[in-house]
Each structure stands twice: as structure tokens, then as C-alpha cells.
N, C-alpha and C. Protein backbone atom coordinates (compact mmCIF):
# COMPACT_ATOMS: atom_id res chain seq x y z
N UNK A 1 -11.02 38.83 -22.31
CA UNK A 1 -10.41 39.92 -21.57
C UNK A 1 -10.82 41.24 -22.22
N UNK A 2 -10.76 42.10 -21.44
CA UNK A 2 -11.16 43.58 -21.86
C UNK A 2 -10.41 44.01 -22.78
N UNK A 3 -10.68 45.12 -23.43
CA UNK A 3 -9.52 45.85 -24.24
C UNK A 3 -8.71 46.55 -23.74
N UNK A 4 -7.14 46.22 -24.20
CA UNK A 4 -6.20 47.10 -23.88
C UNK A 4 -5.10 47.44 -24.65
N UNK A 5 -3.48 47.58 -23.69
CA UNK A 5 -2.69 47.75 -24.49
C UNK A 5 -1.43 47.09 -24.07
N UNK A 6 -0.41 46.41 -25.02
CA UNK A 6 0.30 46.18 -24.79
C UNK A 6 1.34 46.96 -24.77
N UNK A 7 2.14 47.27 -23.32
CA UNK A 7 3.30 48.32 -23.03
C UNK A 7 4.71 48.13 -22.83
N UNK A 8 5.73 48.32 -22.59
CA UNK A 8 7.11 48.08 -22.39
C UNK A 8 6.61 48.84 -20.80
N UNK A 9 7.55 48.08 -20.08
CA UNK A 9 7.61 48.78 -19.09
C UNK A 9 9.36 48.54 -18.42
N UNK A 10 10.18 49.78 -18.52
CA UNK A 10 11.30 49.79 -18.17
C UNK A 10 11.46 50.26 -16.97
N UNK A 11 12.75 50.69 -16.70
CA UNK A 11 13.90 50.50 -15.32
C UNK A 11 14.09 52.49 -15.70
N UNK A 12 13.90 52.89 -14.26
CA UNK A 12 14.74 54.39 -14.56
C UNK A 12 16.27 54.53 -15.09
N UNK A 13 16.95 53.35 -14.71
CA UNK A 13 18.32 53.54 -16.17
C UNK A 13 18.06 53.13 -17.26
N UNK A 14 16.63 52.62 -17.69
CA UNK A 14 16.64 52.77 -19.23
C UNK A 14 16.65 51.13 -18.92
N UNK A 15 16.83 49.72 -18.95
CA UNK A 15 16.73 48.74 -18.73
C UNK A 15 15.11 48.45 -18.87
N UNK A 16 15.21 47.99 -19.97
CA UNK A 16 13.55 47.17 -20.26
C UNK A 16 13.49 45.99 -20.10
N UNK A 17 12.46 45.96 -18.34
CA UNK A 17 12.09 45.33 -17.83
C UNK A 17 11.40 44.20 -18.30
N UNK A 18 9.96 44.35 -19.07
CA UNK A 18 8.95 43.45 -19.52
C UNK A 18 7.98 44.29 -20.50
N UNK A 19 7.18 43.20 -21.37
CA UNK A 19 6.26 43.67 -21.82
C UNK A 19 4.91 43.31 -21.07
N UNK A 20 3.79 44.45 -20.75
CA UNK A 20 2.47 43.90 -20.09
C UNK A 20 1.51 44.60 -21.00
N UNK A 21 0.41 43.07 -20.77
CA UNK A 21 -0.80 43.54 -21.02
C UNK A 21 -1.42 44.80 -20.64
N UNK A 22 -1.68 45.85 -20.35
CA UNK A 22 -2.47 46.78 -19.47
C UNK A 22 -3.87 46.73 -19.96
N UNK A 23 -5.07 46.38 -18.90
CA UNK A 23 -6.31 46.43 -19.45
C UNK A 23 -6.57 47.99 -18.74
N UNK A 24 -7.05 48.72 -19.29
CA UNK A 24 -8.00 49.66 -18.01
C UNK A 24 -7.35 50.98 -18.57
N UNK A 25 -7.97 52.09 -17.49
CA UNK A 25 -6.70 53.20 -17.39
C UNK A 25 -6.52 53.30 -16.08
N UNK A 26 -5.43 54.68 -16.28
CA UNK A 26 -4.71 54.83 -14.94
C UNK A 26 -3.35 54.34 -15.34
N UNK A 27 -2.62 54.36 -13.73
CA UNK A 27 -1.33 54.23 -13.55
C UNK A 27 -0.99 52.71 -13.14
N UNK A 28 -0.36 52.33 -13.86
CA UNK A 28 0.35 51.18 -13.54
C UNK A 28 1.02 50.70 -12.37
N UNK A 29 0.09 49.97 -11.42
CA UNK A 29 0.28 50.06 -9.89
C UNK A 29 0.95 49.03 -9.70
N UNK A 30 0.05 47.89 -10.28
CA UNK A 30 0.52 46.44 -9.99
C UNK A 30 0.66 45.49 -11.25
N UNK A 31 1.40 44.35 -11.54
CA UNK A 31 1.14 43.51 -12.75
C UNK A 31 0.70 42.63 -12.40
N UNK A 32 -0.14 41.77 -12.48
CA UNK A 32 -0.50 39.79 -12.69
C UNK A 32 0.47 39.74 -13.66
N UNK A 33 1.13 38.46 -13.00
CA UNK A 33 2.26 37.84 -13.61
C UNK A 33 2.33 37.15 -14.76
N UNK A 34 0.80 36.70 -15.26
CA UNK A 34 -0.05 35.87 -16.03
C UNK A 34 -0.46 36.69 -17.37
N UNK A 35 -0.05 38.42 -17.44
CA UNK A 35 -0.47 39.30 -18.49
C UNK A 35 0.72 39.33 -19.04
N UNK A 36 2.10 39.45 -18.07
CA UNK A 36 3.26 39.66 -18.85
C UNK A 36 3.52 38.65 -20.17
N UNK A 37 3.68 39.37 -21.08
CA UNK A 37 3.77 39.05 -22.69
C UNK A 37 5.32 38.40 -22.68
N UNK A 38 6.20 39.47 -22.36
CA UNK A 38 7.47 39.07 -22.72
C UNK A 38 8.39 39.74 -21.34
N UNK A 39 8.83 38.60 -20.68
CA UNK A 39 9.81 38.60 -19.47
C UNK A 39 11.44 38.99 -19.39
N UNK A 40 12.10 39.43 -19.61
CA UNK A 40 13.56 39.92 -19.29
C UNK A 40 14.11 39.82 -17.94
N UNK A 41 12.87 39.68 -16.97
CA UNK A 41 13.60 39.64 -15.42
C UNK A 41 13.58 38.27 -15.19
N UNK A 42 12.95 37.73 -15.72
CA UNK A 42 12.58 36.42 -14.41
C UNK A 42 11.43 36.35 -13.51
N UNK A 43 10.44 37.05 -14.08
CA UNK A 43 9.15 37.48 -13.01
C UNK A 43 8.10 36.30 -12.98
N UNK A 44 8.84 35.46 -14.43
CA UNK A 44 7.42 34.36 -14.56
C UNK A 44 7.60 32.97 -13.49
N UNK A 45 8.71 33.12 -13.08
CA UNK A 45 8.67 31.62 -11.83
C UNK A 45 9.00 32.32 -10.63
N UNK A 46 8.78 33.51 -10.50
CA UNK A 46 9.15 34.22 -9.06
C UNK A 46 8.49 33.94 -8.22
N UNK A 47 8.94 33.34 -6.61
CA UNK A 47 7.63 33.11 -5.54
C UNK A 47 7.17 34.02 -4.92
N UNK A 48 6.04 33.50 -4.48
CA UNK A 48 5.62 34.74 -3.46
C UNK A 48 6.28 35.48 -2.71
N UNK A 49 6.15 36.57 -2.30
CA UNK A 49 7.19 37.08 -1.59
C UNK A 49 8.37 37.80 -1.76
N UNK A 50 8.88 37.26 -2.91
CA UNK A 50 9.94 37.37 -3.26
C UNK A 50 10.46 39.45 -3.71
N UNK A 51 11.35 39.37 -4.34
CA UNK A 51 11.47 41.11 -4.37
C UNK A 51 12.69 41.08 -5.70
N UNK A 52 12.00 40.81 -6.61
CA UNK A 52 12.81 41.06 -7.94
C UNK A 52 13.62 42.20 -7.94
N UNK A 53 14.73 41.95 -8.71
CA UNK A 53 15.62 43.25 -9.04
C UNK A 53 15.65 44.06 -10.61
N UNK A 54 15.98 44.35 -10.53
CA UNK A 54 16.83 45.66 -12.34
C UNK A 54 18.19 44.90 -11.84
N UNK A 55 17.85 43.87 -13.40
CA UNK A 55 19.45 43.10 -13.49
C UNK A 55 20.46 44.14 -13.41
N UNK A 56 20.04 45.76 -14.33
CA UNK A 56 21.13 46.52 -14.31
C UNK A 56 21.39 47.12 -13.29
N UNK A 57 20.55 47.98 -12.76
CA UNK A 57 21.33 48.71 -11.24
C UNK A 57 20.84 47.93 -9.58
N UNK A 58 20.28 47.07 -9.78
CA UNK A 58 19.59 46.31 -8.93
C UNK A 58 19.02 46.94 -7.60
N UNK A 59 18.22 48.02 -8.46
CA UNK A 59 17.16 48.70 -7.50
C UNK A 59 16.00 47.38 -7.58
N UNK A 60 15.69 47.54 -5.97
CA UNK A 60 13.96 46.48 -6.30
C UNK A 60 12.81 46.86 -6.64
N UNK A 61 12.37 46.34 -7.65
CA UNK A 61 11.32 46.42 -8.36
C UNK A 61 9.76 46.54 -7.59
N UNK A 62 9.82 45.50 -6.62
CA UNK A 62 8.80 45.63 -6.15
C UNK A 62 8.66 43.94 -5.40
N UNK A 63 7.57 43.72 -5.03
CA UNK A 63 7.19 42.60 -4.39
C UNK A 63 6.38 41.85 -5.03
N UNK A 64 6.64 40.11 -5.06
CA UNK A 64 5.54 39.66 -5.21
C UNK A 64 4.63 39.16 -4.36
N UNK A 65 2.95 39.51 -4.82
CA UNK A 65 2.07 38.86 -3.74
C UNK A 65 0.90 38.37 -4.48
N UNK A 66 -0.08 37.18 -3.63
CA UNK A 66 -0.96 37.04 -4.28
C UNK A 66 -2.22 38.15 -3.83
N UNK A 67 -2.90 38.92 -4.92
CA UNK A 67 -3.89 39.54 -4.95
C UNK A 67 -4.91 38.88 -5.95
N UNK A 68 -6.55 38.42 -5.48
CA UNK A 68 -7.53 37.94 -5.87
C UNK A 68 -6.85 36.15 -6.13
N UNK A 69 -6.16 35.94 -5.73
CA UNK A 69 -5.97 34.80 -6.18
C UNK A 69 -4.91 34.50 -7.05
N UNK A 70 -4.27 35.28 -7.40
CA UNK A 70 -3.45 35.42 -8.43
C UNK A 70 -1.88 36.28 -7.82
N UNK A 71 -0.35 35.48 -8.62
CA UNK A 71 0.38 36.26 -8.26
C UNK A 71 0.72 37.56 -9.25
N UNK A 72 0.91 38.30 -8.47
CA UNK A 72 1.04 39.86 -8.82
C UNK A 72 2.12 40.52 -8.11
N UNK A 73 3.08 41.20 -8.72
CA UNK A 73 3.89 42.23 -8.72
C UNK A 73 3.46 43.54 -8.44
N UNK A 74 3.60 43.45 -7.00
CA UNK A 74 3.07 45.63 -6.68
C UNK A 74 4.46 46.03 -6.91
N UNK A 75 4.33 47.13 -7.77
CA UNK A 75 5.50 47.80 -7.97
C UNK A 75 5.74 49.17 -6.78
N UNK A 76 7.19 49.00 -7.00
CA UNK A 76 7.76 50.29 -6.50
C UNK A 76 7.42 51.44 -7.49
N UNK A 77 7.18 52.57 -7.07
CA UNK A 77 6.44 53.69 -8.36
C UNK A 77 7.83 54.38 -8.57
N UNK A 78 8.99 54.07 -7.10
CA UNK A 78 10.23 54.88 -7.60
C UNK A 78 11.28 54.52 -8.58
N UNK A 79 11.07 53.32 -8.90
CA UNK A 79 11.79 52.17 -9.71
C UNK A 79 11.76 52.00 -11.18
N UNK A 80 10.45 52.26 -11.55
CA UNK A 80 10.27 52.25 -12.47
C UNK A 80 10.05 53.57 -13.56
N UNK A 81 10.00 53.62 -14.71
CA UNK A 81 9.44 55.10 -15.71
C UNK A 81 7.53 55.13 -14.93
N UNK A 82 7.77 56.44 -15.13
CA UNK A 82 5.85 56.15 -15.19
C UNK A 82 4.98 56.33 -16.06
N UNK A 83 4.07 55.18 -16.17
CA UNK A 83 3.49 54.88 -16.65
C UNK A 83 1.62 55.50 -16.58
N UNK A 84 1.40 55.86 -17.43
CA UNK A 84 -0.53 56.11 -17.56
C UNK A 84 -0.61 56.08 -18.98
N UNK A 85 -2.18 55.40 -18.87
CA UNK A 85 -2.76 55.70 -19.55
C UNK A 85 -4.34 55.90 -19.63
């Protein structure tokens, strides 16, 4: 895998979500479910489709779908802190 970084990625009340791999730059659009390091939601047996919450204020996070073959989390950009790098 490419070089990157490993990030926290939290909840706008402060609720830390997960840790992800991030390869690349830019803004943190979408996750593969398969980079997340360390889970707090429940994102690693989530099905397709599905629409995770913020255990704490249970805004939705976003959706899961498969992109390239793989499941992935498109995030909501309003949901979360933002993220670049």
C-alpha cells in the first residue's frame, strides 16, 4: 500500500468515531471499511446499504456502499470534523 497516515476521525460533538488509514491527499470523502485500524461504531460488519449512526447524538454518518469492489463508507461531510490533508 502507498504511504500514508493514520487519523482519528471524530463526530462534530467530539465523539471519536474510528481510526483510518488515509493513503493520498485531499479531503476525506469516503472510507474502505478494510483500512479502518480501530472501530468504535460498528462499521466493520455493517451491510451494504446500511446508514451508521454517532452512538452519541445519532446524526448519520453516512452510507454504506460497494465502490470498486469493496465496501466503503461515503461520508456525510456535515457529520463529521473536517478532515485534509
Amino acid at each position: 500500500m502507498r504511504r500514508g497516515k493514520l487519523i482519528d476521525v471524530d463526530c462534530r460533538c467530539g465523539y471519536r468515531l474510528f481510526r483510518y488509514y488515509k493513503a493520498g491527499k485531499g479531503r476525506l470523502i469516503k472510507c474502505m471499511i478494510e483500512r479502518i485500524h480501530e472501530d468504535y461504531v460498528g462499521l466493520k460488519g455493517a451491510e451494504t446499504f446500511s446508514r451508521p449512526e454517532c452512538p452519541s447524538c445519532k446524526k448519520e454518518l453516512g452510507i454504506v456502499m460497494m465502490i470498486r469492489g469493496r465496501p466503503t463508507l461515503k461520508l456525510n461531510q456535515g457529520t463529521i470534523k473536517s478532515i485534509r490533508i
